[in-house]
PDB file of N, CA and C in Angstrom:
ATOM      1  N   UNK A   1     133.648 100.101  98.691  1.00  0.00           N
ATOM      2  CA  UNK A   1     133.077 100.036 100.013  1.00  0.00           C
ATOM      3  C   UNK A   1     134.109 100.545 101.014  1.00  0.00           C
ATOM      4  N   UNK A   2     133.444 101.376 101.730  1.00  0.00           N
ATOM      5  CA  UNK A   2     134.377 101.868 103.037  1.00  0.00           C
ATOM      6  C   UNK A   2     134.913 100.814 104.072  1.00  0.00           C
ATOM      7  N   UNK A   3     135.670 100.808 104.904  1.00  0.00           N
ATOM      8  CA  UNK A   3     135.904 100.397 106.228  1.00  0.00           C
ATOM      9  C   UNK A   3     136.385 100.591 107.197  1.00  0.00           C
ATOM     10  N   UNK A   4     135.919 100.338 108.394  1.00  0.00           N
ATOM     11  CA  UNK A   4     136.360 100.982 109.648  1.00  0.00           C
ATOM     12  C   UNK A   4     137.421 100.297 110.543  1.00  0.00           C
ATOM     13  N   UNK A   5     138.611 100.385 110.910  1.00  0.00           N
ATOM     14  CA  UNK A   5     139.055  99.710 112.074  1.00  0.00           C
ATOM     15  C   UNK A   5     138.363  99.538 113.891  1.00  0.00           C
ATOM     16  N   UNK A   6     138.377  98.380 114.135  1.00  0.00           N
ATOM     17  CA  UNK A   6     138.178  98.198 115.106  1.00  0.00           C
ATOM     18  C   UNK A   6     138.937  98.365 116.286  1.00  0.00           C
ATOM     19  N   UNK A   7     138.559  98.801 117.275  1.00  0.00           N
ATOM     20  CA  UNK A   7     139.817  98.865 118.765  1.00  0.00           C
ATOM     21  C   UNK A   7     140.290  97.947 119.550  1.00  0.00           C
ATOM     22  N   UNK A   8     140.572  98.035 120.380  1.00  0.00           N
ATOM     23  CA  UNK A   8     140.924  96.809 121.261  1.00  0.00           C
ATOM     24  C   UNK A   8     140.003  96.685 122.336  1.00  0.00           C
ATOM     25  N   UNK A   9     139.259  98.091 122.177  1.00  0.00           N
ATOM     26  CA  UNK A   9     138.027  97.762 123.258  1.00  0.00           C
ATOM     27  C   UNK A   9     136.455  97.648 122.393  1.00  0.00           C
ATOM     28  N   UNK A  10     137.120  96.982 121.184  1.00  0.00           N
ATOM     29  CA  UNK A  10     135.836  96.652 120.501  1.00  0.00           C
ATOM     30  C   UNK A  10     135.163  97.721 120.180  1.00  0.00           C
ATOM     31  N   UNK A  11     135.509  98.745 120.187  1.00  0.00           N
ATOM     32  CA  UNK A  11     134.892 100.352 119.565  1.00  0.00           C
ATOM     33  C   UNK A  11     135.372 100.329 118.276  1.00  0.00           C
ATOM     34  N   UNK A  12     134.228 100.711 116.982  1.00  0.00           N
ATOM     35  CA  UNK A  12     134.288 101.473 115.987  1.00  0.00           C
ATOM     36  C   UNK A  12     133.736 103.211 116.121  1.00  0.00           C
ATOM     37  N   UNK A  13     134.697 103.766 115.375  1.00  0.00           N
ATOM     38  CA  UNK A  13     134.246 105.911 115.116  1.00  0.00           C
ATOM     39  C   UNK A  13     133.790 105.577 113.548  1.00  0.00           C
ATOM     40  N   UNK A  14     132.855 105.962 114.090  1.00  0.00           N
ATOM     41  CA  UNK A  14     132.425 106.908 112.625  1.00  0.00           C
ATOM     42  C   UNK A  14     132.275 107.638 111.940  1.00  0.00           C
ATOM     43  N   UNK A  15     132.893 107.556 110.605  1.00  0.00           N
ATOM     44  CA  UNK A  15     133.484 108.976 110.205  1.00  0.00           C
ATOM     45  C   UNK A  15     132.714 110.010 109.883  1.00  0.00           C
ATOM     46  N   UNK A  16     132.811 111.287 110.167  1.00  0.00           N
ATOM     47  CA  UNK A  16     131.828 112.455 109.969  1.00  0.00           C
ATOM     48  C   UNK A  16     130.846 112.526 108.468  1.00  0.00           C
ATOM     49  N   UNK A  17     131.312 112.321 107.241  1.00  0.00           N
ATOM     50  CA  UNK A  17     130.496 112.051 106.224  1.00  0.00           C
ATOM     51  C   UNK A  17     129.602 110.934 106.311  1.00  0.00           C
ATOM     52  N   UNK A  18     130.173 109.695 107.053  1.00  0.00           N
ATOM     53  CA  UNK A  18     128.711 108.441 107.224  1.00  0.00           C
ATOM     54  C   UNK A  18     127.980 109.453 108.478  1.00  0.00           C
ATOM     55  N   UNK A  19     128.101 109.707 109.686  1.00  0.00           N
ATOM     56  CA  UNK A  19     127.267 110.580 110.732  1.00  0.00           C
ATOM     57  C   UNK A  19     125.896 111.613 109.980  1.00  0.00           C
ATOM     58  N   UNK A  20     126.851 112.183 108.639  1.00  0.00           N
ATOM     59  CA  UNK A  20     126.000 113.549 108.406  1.00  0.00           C
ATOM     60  C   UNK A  20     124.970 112.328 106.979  1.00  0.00           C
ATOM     61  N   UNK A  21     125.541 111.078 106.842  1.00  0.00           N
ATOM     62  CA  UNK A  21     124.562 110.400 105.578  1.00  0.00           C
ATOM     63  C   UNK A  21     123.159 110.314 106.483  1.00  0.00           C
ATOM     64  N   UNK A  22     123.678 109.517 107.975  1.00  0.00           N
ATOM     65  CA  UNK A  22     122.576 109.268 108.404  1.00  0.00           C
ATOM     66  C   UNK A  22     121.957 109.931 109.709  1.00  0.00           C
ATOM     67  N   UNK A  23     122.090 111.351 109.311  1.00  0.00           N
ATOM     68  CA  UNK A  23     121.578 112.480 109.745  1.00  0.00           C
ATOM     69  C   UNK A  23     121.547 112.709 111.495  1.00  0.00           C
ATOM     70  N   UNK A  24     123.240 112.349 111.855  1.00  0.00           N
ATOM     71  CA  UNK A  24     123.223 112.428 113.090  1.00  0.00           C
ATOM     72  C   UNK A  24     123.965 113.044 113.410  1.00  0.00           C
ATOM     73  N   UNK A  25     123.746 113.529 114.960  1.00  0.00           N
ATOM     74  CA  UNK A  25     124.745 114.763 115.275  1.00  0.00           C
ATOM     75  C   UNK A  25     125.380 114.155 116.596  1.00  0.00           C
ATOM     76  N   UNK A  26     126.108 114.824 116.926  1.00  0.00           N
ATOM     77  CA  UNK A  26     126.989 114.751 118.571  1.00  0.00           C
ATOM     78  C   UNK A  26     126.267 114.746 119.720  1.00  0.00           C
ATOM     79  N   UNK A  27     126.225 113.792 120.182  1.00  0.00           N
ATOM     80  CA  UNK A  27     124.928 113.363 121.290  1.00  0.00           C
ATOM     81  C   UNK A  27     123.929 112.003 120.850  1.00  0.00           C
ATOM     82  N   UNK A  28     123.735 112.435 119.814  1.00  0.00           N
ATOM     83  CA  UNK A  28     122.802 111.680 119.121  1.00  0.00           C
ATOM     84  C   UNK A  28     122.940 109.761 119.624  1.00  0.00           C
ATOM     85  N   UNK A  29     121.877 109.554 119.332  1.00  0.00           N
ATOM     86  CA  UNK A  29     121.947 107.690 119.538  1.00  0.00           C
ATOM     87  C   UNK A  29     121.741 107.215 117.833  1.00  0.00           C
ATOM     88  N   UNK A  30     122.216 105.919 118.090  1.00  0.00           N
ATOM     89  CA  UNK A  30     122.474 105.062 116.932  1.00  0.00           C
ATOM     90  C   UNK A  30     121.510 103.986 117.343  1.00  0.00           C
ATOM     91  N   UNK A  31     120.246 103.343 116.509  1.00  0.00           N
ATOM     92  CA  UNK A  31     119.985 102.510 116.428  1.00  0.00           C
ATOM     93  C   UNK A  31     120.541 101.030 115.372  1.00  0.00           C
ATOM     94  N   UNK A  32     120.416  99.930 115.946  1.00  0.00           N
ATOM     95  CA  UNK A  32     120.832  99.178 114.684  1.00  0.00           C
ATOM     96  C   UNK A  32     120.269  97.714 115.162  1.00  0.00           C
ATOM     97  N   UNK A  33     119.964  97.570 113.914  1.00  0.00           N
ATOM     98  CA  UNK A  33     119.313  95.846 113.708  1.00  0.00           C
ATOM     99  C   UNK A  33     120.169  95.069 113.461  1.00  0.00           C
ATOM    100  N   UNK A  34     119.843  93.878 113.626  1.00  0.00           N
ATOM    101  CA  UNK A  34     120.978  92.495 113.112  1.00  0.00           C
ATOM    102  C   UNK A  34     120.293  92.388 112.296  1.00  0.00           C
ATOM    103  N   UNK A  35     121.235  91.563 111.094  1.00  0.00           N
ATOM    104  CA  UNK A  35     120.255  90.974 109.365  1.00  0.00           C
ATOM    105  C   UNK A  35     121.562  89.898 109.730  1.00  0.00           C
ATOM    106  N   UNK A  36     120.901  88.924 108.607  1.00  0.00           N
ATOM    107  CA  UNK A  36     121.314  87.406 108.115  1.00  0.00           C
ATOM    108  C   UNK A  36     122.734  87.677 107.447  1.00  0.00           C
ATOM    109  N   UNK A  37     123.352  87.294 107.758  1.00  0.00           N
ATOM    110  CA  UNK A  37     124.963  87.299 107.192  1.00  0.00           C
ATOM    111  C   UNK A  37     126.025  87.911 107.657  1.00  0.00           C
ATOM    112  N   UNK A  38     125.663  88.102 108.935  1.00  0.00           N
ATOM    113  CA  UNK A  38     127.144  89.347 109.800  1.00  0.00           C
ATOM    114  C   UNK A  38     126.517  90.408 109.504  1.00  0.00           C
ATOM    115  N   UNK A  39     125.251  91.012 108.599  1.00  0.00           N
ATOM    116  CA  UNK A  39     124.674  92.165 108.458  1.00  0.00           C
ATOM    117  C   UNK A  39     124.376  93.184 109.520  1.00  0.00           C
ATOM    118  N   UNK A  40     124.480  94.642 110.016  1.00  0.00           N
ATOM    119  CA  UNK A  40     123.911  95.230 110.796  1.00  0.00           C
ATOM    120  C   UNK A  40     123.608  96.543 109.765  1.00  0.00           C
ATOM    121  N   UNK A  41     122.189  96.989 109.938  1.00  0.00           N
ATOM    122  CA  UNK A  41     121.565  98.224 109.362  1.00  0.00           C
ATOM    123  C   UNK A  41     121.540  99.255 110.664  1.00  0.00           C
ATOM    124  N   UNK A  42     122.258 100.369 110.348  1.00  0.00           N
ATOM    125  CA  UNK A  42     122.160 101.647 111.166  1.00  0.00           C
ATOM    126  C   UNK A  42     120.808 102.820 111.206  1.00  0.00           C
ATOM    127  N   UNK A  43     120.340 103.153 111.922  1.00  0.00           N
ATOM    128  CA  UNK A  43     119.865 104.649 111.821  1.00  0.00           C
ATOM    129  C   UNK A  43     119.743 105.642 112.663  1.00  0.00           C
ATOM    130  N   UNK A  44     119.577 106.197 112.888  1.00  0.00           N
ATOM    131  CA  UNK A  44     119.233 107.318 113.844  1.00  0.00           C
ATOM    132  C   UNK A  44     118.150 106.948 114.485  1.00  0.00           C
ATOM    133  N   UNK A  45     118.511 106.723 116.209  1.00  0.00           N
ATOM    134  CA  UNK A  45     117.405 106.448 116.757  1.00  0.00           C
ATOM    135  C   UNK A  45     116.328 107.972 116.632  1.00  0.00           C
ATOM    136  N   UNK A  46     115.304 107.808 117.160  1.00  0.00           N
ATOM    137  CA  UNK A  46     114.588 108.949 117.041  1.00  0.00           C
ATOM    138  C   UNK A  46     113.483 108.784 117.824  1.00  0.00           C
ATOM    139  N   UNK A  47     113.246 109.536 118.726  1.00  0.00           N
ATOM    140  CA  UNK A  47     112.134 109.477 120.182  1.00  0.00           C
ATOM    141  C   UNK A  47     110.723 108.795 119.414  1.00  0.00           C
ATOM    142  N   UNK A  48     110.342 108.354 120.345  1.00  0.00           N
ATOM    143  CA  UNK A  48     108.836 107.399 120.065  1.00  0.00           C
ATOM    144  C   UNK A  48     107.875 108.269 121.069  1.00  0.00           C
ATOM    145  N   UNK A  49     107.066 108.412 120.293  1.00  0.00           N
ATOM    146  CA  UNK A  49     105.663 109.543 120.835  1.00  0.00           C
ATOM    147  C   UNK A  49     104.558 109.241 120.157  1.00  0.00           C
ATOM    148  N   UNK A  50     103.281 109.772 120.942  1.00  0.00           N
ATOM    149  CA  UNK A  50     102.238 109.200 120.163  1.00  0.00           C
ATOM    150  C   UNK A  50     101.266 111.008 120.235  1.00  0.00           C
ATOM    151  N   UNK A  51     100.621 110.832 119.093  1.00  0.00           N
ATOM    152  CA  UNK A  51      99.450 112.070 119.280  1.00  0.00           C
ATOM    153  C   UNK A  51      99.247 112.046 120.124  1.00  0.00           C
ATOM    154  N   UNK A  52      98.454 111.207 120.658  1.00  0.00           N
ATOM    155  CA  UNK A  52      98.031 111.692 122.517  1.00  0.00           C
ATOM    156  C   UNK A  52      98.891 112.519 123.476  1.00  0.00           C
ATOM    157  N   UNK A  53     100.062 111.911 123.264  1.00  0.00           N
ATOM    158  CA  UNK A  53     101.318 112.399 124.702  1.00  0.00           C
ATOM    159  C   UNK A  53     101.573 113.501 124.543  1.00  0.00           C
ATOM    160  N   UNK A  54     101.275 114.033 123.021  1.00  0.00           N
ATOM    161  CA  UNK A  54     101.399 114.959 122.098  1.00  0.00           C
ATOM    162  C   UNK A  54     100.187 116.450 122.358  1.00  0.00           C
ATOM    163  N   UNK A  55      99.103 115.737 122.082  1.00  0.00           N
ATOM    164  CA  UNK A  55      98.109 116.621 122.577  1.00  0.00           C
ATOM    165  C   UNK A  55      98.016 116.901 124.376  1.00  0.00           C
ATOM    166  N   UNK A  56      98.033 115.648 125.269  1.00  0.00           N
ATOM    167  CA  UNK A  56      97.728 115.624 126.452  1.00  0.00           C
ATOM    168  C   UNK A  56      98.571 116.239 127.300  1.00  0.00           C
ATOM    169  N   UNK A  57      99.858 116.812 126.947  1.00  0.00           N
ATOM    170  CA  UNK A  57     100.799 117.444 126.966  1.00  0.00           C
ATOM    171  C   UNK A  57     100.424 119.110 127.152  1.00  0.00           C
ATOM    172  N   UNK A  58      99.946 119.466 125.986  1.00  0.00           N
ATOM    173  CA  UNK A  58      99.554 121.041 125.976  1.00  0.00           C
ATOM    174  C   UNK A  58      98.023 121.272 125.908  1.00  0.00           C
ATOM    175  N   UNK A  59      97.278 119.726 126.245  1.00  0.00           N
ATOM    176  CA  UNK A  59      95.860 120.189 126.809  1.00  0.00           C
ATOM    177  C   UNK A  59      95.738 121.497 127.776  1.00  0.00           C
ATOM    178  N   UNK A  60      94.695 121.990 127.729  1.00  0.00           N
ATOM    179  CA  UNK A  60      94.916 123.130 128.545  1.00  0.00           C
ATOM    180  C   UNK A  60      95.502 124.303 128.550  1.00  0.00           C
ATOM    181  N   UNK A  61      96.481 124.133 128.264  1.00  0.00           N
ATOM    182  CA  UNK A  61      97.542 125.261 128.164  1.00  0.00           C
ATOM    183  C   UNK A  61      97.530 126.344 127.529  1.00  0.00           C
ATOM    184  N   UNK A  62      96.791 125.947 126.645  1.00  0.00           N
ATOM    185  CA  UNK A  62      96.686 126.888 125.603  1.00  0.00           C
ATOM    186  C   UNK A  62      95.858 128.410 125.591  1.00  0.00           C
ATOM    187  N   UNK A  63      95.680 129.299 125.440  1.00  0.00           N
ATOM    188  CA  UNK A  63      94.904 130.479 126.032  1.00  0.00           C
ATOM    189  C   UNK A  63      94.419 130.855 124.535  1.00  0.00           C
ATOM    190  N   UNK A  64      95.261 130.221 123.400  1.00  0.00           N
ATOM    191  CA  UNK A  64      94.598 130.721 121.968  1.00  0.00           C
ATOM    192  C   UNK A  64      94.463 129.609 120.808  1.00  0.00           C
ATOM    193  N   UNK A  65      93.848 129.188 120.417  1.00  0.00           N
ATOM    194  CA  UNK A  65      94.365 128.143 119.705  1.00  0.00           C
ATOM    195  C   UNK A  65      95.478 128.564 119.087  1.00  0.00           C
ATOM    196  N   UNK A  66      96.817 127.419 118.856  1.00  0.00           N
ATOM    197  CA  UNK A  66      97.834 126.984 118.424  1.00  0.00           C
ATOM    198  C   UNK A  66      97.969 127.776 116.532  1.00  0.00           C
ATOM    199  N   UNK A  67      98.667 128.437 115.978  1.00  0.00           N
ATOM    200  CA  UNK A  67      99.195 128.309 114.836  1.00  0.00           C
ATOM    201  C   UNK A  67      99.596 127.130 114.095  1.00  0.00           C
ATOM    202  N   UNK A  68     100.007 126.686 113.419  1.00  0.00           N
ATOM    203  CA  UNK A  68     100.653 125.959 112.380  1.00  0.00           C
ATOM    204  C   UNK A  68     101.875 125.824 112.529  1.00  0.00           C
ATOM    205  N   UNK A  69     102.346 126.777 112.490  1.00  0.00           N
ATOM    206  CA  UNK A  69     103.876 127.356 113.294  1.00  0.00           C
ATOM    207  C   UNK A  69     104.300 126.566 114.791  1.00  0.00           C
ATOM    208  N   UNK A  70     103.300 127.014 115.354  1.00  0.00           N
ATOM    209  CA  UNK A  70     103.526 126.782 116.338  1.00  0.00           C
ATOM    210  C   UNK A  70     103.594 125.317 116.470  1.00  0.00           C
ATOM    211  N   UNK A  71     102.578 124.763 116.339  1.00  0.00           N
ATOM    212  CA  UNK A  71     102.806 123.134 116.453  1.00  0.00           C
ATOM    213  C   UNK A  71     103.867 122.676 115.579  1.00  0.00           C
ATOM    214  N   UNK A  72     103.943 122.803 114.457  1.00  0.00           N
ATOM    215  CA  UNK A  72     105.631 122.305 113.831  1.00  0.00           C
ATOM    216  C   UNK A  72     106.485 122.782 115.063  1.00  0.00           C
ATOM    217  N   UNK A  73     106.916 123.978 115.522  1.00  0.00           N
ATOM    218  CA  UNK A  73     107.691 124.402 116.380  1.00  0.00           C
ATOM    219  C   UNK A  73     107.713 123.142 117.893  1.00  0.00           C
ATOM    220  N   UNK A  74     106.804 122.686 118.108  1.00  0.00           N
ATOM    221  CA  UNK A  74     106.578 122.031 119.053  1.00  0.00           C
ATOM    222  C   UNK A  74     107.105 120.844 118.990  1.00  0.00           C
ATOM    223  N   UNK A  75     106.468 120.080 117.772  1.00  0.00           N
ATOM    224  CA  UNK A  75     107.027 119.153 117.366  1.00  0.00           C
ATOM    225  C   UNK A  75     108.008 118.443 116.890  1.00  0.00           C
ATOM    226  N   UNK A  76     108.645 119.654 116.704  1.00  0.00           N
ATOM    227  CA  UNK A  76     110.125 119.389 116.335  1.00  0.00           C
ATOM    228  C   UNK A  76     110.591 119.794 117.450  1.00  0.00           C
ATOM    229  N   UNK A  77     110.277 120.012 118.517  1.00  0.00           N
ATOM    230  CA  UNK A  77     111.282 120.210 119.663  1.00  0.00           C
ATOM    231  C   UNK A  77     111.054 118.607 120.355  1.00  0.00           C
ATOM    232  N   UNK A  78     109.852 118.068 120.278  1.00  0.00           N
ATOM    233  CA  UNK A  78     109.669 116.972 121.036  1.00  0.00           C
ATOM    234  C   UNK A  78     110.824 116.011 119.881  1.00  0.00           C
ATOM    235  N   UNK A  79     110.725 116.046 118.685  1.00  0.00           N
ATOM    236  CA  UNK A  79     111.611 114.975 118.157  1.00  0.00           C
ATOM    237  C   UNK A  79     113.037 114.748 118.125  1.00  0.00           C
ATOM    238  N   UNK A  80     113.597 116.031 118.721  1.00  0.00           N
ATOM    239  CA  UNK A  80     114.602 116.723 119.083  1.00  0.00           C
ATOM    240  C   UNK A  80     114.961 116.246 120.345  1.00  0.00           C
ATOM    241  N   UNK A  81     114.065 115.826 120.931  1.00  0.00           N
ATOM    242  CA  UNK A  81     114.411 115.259 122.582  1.00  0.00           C
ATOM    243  C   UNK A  81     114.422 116.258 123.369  1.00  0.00           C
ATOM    244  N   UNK A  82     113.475 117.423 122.976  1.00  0.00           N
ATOM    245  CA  UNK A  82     113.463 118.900 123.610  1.00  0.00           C
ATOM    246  C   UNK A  82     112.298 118.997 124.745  1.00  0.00           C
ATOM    247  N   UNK A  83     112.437 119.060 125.712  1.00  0.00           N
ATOM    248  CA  UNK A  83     111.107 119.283 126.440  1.00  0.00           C
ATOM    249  C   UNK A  83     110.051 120.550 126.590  1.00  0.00           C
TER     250      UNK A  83
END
């Protein structure tokens, strides 16, 4: 098992191989839960959206219907935190 030192201002870094396990980059947010025993589970926070905000968003807009492409393209920009 790995371990991290702690600071004096109560900061842990995390080292670039745990960052890239749990698929995060520079900028990125960290979510984490408490569990029973001093436990904390990490992950990558990741934007909360719903189909609607999703569709109601590019209602309209559209002049052709959408590709396949295109909506992956979209959608991964919204999960991206891309506007």
């Amino acid at each position: 098992m790995a371990s991290l030192s702690v600071t004096a201002k109560g900061q842990v870094t995390l080292k670039r191989d745990l960052l890239q396990h749990l698929g995060i980059k520079a900028g990125e947010r960290i979510d984490f839960d408490k569990l029973p025993g001093g436990e904390l589970r990490l992950k990558a926070a990741r934007p909360k959206g719903s189909i609607k905000n999703f569709i109601g968003r590019h209602a309209g807009k559209a002049k052709r219907p959408m590709t396949v492409d295109e909506m992956n393209e979209i959608a991964a920009a919204a999960w991206a935190g891309e506007e």
